[in-house]
Protein backbone atom coordinates (compact mmCIF):
# COMPACT_ATOMS: atom_id res chain seq x y z
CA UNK A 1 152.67 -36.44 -91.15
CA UNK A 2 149.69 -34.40 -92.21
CA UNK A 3 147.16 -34.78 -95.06
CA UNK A 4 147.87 -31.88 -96.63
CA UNK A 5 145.40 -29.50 -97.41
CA UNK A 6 144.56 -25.58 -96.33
CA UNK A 7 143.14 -24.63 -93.07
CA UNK A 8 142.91 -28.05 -91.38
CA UNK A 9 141.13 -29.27 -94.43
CA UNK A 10 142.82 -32.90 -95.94
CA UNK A 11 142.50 -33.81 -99.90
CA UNK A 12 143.19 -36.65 -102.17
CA UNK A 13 146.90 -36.10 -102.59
CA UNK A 14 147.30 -35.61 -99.01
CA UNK A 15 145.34 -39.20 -98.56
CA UNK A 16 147.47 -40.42 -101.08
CA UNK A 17 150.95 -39.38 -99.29
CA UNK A 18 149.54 -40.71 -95.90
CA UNK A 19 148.73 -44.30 -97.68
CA UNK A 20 151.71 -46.18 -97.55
CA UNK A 21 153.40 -43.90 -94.88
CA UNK A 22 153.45 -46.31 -92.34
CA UNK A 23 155.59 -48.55 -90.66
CA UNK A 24 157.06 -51.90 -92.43
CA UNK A 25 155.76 -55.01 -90.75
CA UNK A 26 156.25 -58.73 -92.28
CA UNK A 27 153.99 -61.42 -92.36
CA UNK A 28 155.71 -64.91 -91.77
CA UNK A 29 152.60 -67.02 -91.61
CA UNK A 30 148.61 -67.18 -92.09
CA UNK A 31 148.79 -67.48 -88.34
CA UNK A 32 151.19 -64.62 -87.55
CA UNK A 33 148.55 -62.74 -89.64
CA UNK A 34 145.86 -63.90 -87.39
CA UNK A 35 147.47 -62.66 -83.87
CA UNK A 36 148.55 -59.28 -85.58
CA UNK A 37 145.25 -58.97 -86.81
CA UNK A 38 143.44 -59.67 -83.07
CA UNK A 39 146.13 -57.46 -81.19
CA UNK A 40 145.57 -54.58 -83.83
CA UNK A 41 141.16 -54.68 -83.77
CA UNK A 42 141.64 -55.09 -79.70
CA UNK A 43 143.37 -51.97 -79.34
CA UNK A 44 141.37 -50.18 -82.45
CA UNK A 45 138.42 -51.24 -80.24
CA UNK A 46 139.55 -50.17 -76.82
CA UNK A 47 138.08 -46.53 -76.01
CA UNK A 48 140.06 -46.37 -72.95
CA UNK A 49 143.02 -46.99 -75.06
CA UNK A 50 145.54 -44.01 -75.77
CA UNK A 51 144.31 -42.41 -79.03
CA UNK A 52 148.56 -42.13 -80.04
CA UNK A 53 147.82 -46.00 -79.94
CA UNK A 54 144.40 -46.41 -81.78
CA UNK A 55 145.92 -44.04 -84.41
CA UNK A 56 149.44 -46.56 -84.80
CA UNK A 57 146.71 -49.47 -84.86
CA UNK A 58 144.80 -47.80 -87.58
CA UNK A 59 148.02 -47.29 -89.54
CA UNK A 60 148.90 -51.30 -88.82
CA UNK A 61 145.87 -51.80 -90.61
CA UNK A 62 147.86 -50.44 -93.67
CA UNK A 63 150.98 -52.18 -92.94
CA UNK A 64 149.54 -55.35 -92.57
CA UNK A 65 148.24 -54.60 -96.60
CA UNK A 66 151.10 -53.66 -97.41
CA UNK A 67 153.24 -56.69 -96.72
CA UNK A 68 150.83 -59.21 -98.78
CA UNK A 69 147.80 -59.16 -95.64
CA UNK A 70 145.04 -59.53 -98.83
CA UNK A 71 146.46 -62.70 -100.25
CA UNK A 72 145.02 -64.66 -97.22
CA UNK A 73 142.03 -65.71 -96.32
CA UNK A 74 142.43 -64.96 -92.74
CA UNK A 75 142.42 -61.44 -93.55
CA UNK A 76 138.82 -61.23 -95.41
CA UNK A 77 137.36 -63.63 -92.55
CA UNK A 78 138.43 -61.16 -89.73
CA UNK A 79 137.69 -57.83 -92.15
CA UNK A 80 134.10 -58.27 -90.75
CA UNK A 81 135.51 -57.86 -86.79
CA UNK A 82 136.84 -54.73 -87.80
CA UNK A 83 133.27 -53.45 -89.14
CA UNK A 84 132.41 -52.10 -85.36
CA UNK A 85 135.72 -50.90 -84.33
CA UNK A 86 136.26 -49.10 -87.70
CA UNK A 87 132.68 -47.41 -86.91
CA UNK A 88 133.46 -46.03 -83.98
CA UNK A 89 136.49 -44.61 -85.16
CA UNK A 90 135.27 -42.66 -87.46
CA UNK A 91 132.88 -41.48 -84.33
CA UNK A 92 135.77 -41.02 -82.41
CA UNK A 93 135.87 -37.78 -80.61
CA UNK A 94 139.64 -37.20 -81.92
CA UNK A 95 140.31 -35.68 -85.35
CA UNK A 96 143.48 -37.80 -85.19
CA UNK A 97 141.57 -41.06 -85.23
CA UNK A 98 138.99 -39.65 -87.61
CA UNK A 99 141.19 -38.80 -90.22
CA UNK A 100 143.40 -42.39 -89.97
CA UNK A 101 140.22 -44.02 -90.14
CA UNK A 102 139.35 -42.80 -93.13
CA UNK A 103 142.38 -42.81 -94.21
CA UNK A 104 142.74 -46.16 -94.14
CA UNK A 105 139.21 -47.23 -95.21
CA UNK A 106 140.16 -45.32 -98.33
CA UNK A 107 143.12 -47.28 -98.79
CA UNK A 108 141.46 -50.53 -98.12
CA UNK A 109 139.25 -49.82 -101.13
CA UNK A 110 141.74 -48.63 -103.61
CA UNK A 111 143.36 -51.98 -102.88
CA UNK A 112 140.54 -54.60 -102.29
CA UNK A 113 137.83 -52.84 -104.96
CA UNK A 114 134.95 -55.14 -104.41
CA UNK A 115 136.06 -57.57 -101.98
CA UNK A 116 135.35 -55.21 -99.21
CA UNK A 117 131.64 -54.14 -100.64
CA UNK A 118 130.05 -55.44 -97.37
CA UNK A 119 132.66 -53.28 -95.12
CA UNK A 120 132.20 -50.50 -97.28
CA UNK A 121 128.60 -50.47 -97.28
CA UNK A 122 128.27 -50.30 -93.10
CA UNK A 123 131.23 -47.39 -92.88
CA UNK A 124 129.42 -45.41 -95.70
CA UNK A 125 126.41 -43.85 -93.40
CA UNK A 126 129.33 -42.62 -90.74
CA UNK A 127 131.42 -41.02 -93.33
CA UNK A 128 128.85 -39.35 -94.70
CA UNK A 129 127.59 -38.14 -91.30
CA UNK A 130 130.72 -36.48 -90.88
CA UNK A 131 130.50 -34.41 -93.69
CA UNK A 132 128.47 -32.19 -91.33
CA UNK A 133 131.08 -31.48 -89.16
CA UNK A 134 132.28 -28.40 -88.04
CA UNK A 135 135.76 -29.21 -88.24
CA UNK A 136 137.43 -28.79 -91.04
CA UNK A 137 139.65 -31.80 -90.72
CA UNK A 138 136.95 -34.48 -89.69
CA UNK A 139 134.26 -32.96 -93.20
CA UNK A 140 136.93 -33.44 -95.59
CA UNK A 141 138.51 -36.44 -94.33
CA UNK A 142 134.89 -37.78 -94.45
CA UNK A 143 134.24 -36.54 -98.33
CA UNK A 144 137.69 -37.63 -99.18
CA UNK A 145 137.35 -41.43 -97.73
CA UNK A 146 133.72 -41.59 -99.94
CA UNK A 147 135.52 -40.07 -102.83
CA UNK A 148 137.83 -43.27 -102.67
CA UNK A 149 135.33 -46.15 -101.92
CA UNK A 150 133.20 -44.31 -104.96
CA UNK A 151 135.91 -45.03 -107.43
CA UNK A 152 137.33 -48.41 -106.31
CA UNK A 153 134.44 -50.44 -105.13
CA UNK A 154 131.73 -50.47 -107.31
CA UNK A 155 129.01 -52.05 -106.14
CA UNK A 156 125.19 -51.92 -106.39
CA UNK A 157 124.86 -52.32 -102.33
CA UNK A 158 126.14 -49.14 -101.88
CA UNK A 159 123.53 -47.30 -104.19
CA UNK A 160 120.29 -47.11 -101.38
CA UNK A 161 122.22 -45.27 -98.95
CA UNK A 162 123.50 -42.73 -101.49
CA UNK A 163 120.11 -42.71 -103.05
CA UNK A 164 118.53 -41.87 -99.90
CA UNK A 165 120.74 -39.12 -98.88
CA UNK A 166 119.91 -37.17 -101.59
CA UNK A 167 116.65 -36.34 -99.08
CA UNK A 168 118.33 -35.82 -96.28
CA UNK A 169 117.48 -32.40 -94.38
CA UNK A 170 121.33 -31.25 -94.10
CA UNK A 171 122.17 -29.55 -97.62
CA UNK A 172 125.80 -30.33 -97.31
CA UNK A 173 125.19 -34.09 -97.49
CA UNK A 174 123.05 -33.46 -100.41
CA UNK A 175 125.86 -31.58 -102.06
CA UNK A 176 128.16 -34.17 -101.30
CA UNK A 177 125.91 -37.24 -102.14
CA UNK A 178 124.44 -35.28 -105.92
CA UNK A 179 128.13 -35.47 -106.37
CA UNK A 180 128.82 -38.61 -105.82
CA UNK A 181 125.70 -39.54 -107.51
CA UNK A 182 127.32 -37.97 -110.53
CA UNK A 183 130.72 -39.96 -110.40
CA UNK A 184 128.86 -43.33 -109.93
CA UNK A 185 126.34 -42.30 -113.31
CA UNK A 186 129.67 -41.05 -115.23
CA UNK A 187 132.18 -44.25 -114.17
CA UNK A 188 130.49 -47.36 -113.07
CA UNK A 189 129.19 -49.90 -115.79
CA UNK A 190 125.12 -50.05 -116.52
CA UNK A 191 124.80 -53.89 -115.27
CA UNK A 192 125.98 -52.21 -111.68
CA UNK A 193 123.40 -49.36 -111.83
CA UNK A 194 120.65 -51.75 -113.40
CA UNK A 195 119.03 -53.16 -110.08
CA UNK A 196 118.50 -50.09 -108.61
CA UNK A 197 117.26 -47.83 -111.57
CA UNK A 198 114.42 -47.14 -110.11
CA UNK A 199 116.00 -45.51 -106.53
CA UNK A 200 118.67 -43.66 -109.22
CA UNK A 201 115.86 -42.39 -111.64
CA UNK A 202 113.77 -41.17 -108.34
CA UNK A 203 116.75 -40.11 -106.75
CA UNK A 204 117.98 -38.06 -109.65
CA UNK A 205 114.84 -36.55 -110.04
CA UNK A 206 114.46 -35.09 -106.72
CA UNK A 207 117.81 -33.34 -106.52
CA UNK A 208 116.70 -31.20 -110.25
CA UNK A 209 114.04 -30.19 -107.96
CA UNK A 210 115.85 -29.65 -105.15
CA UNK A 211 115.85 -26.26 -103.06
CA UNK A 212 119.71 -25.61 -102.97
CA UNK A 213 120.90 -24.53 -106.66
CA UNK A 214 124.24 -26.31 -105.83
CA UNK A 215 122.54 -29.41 -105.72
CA UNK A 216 120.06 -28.47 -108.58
CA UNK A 217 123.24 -27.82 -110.87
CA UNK A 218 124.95 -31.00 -110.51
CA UNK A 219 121.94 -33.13 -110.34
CA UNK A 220 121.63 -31.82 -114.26
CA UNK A 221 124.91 -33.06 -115.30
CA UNK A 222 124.16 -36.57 -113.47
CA UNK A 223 120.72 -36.54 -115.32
CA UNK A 224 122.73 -36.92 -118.49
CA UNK A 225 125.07 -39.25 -117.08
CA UNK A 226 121.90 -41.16 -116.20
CA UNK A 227 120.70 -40.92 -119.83
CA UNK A 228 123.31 -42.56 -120.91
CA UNK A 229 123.01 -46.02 -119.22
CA UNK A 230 118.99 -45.59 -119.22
CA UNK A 231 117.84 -43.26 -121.82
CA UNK A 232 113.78 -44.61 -121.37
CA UNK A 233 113.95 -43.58 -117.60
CA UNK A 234 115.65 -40.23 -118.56
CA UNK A 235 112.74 -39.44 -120.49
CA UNK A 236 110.50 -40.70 -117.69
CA UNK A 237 112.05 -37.70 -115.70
CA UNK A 238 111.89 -35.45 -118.20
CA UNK A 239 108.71 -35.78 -118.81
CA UNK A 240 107.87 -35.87 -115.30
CA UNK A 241 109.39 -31.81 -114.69
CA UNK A 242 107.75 -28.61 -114.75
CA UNK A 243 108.68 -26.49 -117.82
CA UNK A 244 110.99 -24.37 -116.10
CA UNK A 245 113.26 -27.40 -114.21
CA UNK A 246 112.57 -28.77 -117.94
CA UNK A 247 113.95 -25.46 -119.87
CA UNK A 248 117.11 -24.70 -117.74
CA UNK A 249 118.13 -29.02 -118.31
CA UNK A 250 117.52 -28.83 -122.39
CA UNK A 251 119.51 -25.32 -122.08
CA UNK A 252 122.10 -26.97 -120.15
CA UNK A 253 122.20 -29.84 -123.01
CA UNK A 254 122.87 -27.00 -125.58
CA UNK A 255 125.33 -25.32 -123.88
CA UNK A 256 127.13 -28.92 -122.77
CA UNK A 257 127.27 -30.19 -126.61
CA UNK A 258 128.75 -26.49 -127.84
CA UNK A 259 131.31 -26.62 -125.27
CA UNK A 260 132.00 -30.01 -126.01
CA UNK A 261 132.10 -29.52 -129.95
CA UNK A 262 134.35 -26.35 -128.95
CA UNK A 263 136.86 -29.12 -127.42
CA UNK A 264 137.48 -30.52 -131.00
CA UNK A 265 138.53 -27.31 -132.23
CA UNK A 266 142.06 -26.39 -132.50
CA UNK A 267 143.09 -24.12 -130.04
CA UNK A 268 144.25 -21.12 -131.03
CA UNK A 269 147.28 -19.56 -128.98
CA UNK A 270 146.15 -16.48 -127.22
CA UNK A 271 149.67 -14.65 -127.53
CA UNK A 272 150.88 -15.64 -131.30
CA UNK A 273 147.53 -15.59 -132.52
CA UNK A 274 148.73 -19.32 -133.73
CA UNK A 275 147.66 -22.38 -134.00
């Protein structure tokens, strides 16, 4: 089935319908498990494999989670066998086997949160380098994946990579990665953020500077995320910004805390004139 989405292009709900759409499979022992698991990475790893049959593989993947595959050990032991197949699916030359890659990365992580920080944290610089793709399906299958891993596996590892990106010469993966940046400063706790403050506040700092306004917007709103968790190092950037970056983020904290105020009012109905 597709991922939904306009044009080629896949989104969240379309991940979300693709999740559990996938065969049934039963697990009768930790050693069944095992065999499933080698005959599944063999053919996930096999260029010279059918790509009908890497996708089916990828989507076994899911199956396999599906019918209780996290509850063994066997399954975390062999997650780190699937690190290189997994990458080179999501290099794959097939949009097919793109998109069920990421699919199913993105499913992993709703599901296993932090117990697949490790596996996250080597798929994260492919996904993002397929944000730069010219096909439609492949960017946003990319963004979508990162979207996922963002909100279900919080971990510190995967904060120098994102940090770093927010450098990197193509301005869509700045876009993408300010954005991100954002999320993690609005949703993940401050002990998570705390051993890398010093790559966020740098980080952070260079995207209000940054030479696409896109990126210069949104790295404002994560500047007051930031604030939040680490209000010294906020004022460490501040400080740090010529008067103009410094006048349009104080006018964006007027404008944020009227608009917010103007949430508490009661809305009045624009036909009746009622409350």
């Amino acid at each position: 089935g597709s991922c939904g989405g306009q044009a080629g292009a896949v989104d969240e709900e379309g991940f979300l319908r693709a999740f559990e759409d996938v065969p049934t499979v039963q697990i009768y022992s930790a050693r069944d498990l095992e065999d499933m698991l080698v005959k599944t990475r063999q053919i996930i790893a096999d260029p010279d494999q059918d790509w009908n049959k890497r996708v089916d593989a990828l989507k076994k993947i899911r199956s396999l989670l599906m019918a209780g595959a996290s509850n063994y050990d066997e399954f975390y032991n062999h997650l780190r066998l699937l690190d290189p197949p997994f990458q080179a699916s999501i290099k794959d030359l097939r949009s097919q086997v793109v998109r069920e890659a990421c699919v199913t990365i993105a499913y992993m992580s709703q599901l296993l949160g932090n117990k697949m920080e490790h596996f996250t944290e080597n798929m994260l610089p492919c996904l993002f380098n397929l944000i730069q793709s010219s096909a439609k399906v492949v960017a946003t299958a990319g963004q979508v994946a990162i979207g996922f891993v963002v909100a279900h596996t919080h971990s510190s590892r995967l904060l120098p990579l994102l940090c770093s990106l927010l450098s990197h010469k193509s301005r869509d993966i700045r876009r993408a990665a300010v954005k991100l940046l954002h999320q993690v400063l609005s949703t993940w706790h401050t002990p998570i953020l705390n051993k890398h403050v010093g790559l966020l506040q740098t980080g952070v700092q260079s995207a209000i500077g940054d030479a696409d306004q896109e990126v210069r917007m949104t790295a404002r709103k994560a500047y007051w995320a930031f604030k939040n968790h680490f209000p010294d190092h906020a004022e460490a950037i501040l400080n740090s910004l010529d008067a103009s970056y410094k006048r349009t983020l104080q006018s964006d904290s007027m404008s944020n805390s009227s608009s917010s105020n103007s949430l508490h009012q009661p809305q009045r109905s624009k036909i009746t004139g009622l409350l």
